[in-house]
N, C-alpha and C. Protein backbone atom coordinates (compact mmCIF):
# COMPACT_ATOMS: atom_id res chain seq x y z
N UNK A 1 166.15 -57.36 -24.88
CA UNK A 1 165.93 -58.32 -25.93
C UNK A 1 166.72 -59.59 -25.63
N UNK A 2 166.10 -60.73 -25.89
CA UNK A 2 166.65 -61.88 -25.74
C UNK A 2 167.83 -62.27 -27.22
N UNK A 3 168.71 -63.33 -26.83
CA UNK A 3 169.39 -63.35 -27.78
C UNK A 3 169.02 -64.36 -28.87
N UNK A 4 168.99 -64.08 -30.45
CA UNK A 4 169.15 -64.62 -31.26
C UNK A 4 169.89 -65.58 -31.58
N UNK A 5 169.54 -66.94 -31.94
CA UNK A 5 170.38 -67.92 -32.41
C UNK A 5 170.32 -68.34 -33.74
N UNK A 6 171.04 -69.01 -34.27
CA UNK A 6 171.21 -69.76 -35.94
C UNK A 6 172.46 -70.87 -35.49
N UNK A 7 171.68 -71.65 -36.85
CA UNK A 7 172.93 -72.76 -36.59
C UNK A 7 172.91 -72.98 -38.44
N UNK A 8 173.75 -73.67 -38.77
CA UNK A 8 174.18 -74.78 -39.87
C UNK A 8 172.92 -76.03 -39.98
N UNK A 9 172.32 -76.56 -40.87
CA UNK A 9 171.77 -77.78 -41.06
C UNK A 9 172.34 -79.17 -40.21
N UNK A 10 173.33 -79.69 -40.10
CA UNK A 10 174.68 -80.30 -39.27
C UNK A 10 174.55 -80.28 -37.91
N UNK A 11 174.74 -78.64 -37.73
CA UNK A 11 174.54 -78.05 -36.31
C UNK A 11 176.11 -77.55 -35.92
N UNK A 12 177.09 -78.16 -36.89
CA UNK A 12 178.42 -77.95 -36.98
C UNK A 12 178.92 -76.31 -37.00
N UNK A 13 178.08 -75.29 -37.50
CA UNK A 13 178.00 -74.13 -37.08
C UNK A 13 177.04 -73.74 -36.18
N UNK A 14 177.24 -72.75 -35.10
CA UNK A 14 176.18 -72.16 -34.54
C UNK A 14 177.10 -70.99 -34.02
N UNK A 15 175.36 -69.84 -34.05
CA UNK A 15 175.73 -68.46 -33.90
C UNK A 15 174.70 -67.80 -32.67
N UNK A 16 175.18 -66.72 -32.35
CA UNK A 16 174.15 -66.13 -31.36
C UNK A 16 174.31 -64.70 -31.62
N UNK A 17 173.74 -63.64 -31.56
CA UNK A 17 173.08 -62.36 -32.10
C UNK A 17 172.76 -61.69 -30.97
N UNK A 18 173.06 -60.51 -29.86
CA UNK A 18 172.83 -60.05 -28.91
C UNK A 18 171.79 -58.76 -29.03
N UNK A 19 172.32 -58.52 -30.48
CA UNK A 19 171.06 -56.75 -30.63
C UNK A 19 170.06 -57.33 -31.69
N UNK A 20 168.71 -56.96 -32.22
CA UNK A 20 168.09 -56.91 -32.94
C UNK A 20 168.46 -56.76 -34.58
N UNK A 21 168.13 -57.79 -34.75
CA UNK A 21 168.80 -57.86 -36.46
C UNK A 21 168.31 -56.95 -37.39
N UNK A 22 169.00 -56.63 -38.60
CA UNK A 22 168.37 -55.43 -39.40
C UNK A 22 167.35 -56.73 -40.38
N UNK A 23 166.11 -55.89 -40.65
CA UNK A 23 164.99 -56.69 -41.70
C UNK A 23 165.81 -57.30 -42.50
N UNK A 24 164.98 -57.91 -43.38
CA UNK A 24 165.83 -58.94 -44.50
C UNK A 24 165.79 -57.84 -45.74
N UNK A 25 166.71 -58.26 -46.64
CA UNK A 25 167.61 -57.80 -47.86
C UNK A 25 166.96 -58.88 -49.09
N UNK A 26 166.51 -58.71 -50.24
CA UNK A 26 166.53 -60.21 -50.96
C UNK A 26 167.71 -59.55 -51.96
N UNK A 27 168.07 -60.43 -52.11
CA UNK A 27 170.05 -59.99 -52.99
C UNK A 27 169.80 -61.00 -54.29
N UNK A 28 169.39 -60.43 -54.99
CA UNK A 28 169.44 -61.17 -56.64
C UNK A 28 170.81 -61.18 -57.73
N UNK A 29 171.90 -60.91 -57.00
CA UNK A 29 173.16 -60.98 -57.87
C UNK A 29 173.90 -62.02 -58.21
N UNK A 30 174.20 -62.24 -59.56
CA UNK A 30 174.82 -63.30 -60.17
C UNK A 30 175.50 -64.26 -58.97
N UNK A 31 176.96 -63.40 -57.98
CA UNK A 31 177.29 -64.29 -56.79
C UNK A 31 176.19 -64.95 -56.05
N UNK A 32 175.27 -64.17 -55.28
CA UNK A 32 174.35 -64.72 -54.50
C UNK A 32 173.44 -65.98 -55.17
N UNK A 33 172.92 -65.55 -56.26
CA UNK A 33 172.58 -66.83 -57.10
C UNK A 33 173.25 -67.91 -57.24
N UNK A 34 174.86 -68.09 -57.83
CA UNK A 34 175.34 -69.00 -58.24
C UNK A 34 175.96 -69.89 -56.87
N UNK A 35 176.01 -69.06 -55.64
CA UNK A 35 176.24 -69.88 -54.18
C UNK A 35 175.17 -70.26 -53.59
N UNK A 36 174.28 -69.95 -53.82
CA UNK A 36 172.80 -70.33 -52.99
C UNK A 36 172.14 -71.50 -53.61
N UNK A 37 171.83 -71.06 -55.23
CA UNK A 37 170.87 -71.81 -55.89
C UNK A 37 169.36 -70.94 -56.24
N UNK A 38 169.35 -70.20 -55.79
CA UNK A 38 168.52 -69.07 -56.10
C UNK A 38 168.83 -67.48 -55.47
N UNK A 39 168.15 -66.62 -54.95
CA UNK A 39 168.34 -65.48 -54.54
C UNK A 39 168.87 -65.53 -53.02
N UNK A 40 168.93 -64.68 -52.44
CA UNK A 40 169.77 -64.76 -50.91
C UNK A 40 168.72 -63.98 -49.88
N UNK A 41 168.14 -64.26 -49.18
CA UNK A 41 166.98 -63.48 -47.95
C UNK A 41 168.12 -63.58 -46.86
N UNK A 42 168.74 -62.12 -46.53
CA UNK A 42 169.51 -61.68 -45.40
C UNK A 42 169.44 -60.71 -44.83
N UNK A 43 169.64 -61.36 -43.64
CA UNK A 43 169.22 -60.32 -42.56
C UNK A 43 171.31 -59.51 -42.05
N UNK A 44 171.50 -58.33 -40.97
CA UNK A 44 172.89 -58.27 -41.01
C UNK A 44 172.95 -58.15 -39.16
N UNK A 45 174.02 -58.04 -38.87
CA UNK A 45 174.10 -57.31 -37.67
C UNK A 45 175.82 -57.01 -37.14
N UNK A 46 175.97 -55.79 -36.61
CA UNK A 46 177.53 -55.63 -36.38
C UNK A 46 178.15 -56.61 -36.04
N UNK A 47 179.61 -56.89 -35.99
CA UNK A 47 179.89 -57.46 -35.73
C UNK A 47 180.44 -57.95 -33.90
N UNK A 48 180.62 -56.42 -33.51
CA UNK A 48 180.70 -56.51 -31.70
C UNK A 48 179.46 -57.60 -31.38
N UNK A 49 178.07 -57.35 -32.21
CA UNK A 49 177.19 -58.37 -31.57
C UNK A 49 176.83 -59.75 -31.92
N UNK A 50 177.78 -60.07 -32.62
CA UNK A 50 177.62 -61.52 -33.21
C UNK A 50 178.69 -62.63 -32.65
N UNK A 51 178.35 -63.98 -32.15
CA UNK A 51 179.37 -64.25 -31.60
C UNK A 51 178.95 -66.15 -32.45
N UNK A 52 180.03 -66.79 -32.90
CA UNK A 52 180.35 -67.96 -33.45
C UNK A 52 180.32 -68.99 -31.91
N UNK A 53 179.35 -69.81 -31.54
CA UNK A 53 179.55 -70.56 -30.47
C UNK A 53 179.90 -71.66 -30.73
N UNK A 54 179.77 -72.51 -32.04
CA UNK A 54 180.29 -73.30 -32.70
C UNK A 54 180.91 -73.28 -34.01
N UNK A 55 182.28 -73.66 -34.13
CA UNK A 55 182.59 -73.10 -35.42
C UNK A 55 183.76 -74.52 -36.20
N UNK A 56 183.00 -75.72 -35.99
CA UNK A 56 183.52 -76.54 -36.03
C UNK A 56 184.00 -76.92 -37.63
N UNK A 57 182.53 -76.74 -38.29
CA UNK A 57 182.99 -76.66 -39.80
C UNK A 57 182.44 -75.81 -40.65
N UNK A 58 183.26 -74.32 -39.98
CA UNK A 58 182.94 -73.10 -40.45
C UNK A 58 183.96 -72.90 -41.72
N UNK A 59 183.86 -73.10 -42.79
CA UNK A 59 184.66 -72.48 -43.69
C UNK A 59 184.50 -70.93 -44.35
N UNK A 60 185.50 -70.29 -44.73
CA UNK A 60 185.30 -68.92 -45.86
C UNK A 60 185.73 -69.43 -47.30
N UNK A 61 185.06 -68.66 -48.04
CA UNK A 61 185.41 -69.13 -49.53
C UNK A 61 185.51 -67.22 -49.68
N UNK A 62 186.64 -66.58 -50.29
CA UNK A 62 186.43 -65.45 -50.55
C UNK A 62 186.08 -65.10 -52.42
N UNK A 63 184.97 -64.34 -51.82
CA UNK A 63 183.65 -65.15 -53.51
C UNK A 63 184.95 -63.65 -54.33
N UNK A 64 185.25 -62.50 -53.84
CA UNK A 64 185.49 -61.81 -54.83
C UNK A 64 186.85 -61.04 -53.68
N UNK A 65 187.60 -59.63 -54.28
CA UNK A 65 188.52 -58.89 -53.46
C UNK A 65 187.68 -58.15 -52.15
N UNK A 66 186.52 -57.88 -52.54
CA UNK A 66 185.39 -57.47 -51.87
C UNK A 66 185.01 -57.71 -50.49
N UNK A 67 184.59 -59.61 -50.44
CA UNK A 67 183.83 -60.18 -49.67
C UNK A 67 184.43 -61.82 -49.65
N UNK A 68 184.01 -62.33 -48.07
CA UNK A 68 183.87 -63.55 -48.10
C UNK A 68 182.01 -64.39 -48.00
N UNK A 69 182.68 -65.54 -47.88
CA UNK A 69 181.41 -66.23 -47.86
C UNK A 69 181.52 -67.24 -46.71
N UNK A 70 180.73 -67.37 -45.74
CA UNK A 70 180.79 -68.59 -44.48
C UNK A 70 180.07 -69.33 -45.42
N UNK A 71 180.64 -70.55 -45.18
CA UNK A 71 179.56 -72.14 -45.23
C UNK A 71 180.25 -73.00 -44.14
N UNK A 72 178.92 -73.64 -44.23
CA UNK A 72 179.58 -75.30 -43.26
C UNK A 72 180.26 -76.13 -44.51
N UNK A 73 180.88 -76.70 -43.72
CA UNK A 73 182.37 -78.07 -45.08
C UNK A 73 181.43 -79.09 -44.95
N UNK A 74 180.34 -79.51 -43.77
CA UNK A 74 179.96 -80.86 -43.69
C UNK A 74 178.41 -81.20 -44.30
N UNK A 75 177.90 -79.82 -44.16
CA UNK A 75 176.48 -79.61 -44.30
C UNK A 75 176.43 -79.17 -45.74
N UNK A 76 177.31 -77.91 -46.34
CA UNK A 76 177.41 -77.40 -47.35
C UNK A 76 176.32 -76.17 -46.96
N UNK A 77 175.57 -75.74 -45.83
CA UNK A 77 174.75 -74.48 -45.56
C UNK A 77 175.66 -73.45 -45.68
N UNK A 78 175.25 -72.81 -46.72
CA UNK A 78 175.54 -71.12 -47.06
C UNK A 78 174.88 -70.75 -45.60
N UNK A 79 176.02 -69.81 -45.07
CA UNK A 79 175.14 -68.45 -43.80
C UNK A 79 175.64 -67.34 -43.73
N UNK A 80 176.74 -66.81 -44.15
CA UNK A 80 177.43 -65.27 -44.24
C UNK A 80 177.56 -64.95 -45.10
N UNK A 81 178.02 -63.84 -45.02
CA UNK A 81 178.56 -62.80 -46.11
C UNK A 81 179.42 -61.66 -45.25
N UNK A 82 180.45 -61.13 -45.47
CA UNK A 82 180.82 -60.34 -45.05
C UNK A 82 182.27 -59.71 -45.92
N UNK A 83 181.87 -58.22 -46.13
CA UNK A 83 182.79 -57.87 -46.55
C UNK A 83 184.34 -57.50 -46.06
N UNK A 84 185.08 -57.35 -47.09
CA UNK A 84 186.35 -57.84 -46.54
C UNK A 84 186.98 -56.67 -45.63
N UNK A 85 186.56 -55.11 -45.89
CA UNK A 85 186.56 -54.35 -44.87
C UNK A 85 185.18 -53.67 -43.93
N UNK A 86 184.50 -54.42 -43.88
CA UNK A 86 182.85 -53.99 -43.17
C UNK A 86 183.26 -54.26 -41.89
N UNK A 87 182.56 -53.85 -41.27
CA UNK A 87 182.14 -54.06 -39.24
C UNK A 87 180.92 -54.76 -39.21
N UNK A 88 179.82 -55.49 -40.75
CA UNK A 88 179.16 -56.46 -40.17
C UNK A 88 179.21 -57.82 -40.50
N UNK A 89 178.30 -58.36 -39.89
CA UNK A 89 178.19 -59.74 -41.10
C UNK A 89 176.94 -59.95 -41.56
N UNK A 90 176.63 -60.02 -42.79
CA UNK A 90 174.76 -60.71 -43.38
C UNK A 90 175.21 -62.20 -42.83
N UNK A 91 173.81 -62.47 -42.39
CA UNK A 91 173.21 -63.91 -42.06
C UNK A 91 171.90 -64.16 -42.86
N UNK A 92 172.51 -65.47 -43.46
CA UNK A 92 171.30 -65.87 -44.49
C UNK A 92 170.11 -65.98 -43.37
N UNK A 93 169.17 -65.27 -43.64
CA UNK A 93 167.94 -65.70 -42.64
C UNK A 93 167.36 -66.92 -42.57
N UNK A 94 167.45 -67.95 -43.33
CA UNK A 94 166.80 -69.06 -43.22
C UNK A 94 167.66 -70.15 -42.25
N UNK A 95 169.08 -69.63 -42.14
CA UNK A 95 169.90 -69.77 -40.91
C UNK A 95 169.05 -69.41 -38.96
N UNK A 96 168.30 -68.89 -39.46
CA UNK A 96 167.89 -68.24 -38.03
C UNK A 96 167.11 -69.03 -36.85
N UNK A 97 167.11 -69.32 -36.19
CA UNK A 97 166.07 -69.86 -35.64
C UNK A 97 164.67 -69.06 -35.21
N UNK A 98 164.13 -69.79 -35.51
CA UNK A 98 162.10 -68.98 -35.07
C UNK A 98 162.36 -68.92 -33.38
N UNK A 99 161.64 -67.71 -33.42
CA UNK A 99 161.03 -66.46 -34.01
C UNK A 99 162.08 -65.50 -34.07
N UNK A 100 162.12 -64.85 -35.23
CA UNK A 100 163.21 -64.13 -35.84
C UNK A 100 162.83 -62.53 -35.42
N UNK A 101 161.70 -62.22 -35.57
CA UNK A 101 161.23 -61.25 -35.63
C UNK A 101 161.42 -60.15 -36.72
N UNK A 102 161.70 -60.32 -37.68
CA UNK A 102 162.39 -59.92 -38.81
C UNK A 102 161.56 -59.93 -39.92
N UNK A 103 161.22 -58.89 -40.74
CA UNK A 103 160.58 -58.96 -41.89
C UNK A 103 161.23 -58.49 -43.41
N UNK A 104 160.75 -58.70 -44.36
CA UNK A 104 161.76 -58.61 -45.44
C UNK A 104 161.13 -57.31 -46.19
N UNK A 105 162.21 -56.40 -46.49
CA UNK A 105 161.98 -54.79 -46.65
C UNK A 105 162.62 -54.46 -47.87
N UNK A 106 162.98 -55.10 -48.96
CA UNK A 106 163.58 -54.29 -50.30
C UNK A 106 164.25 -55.98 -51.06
N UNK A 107 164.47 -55.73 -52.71
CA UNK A 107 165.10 -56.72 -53.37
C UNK A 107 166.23 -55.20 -53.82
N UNK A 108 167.34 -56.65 -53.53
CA UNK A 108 168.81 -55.57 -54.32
C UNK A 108 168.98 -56.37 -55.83
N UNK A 109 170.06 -55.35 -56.35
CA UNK A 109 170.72 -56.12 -57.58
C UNK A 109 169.32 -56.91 -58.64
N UNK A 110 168.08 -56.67 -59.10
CA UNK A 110 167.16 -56.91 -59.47
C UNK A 110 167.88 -57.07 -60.90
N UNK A 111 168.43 -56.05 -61.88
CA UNK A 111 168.89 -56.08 -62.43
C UNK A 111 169.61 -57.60 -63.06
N UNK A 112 170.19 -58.30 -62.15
CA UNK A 112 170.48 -59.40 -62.33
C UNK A 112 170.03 -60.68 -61.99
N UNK A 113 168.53 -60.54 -61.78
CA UNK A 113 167.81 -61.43 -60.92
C UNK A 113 167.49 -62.21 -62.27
N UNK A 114 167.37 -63.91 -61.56
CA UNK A 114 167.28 -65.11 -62.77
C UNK A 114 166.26 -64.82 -63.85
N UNK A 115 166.04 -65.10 -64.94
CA UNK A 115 165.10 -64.83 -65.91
C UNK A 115 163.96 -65.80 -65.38
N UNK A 116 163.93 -66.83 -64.71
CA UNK A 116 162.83 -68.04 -64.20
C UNK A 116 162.02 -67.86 -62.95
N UNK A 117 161.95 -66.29 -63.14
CA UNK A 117 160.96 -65.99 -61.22
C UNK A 117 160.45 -64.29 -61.70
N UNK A 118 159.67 -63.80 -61.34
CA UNK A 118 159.22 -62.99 -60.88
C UNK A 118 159.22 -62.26 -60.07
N UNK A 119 159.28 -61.21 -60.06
CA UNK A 119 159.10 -60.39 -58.21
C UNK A 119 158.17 -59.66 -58.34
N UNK A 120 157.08 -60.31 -57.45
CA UNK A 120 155.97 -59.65 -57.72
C UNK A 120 155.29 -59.12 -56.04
N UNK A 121 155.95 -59.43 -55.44
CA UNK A 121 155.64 -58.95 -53.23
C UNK A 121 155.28 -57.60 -53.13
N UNK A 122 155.74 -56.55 -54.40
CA UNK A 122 154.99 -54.96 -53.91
C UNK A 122 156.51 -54.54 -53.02
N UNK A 123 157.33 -55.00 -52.62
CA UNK A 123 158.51 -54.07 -51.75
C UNK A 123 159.21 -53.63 -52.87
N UNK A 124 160.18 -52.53 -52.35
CA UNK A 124 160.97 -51.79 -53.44
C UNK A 124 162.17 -52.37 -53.88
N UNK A 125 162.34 -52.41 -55.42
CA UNK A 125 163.66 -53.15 -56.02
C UNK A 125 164.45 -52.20 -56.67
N UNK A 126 165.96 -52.34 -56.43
CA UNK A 126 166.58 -51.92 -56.51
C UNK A 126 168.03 -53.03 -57.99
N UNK A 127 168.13 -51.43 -58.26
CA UNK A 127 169.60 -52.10 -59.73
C UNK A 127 170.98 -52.81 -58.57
N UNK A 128 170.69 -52.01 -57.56
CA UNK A 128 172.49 -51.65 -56.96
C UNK A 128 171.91 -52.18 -55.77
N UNK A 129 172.71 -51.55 -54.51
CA UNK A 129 172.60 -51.60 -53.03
C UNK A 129 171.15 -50.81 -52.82
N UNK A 130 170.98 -51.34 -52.40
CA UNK A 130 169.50 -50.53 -51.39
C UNK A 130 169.23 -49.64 -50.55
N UNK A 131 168.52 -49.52 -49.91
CA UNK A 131 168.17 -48.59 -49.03
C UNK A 131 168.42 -48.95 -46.97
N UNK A 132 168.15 -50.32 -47.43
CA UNK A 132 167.90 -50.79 -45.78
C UNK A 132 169.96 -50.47 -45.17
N UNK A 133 169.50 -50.15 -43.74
CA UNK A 133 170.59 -50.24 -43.08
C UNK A 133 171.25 -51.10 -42.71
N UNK A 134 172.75 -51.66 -43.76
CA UNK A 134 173.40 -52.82 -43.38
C UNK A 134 173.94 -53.39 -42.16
N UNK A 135 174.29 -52.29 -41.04
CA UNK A 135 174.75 -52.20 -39.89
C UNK A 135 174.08 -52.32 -39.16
């Protein structure tokens, strides 16, 4: 497999991905909402295979005791997530560059999804964590 790239809007971040990313996640939780602007489409991958090639204006904001959050400082692009003891990192997929190869397989945290949308795609939604493999 060839390697995966993503960058920042800016370009001030960029990433590269060596193994095949896990499908996308849609994450409807109050955090993911109130940092995004709507819901979160993420994809994850360990962390041995993820490597920062630019990390010029990579900031963390740590959203809870839990987890942090990557953004760019210059761009303001949301692209991580990673918890504060995990081995991966989520990458916002819209971070990714085409062709991703990646398709989107479950909504989490539904339960708290905005009152102003619908989910109506037919994949399986979930109150809590899901089913797909974060690692």
């Amino acid at each position: 497999m060839s390697a995966t790239t993503g960058r920042c809007l800016c370009g001030g971040v960029e990433y590269r991905v060596s193994v095949t990313l896990r499908d996308v996640v849609y994450c409807h939780c109050k955090m993911c909402r109130r940092s995004n602007g709507h819901f979160v489409a993420a994809s994850a991958v360990p962390l041995e295979h993820f490597l920062l090639t630019r990390a010029d204006s990579l900031r963390w904001y740590e959203s809870s005791a839990a987890a942090r959050r990557g953004f760019c400082s210059v761009c303001g692009s949301n692209l991580f997530w990673q918890a504060t003891d995990g081995d991966y990192v989520a990458i916002w997929a819209g971070s990714l560059d085409d062709p991703t190869g990646i398709r989107a397989v479950e909504h989490i945290f539904v339960a708290s999804k905005g009152d102003y949308y619908q989910i109506s795609d037919g994949l399986p939604q979930h109150d809590a964590w899901g089913q797909a493999d974060w690692s």
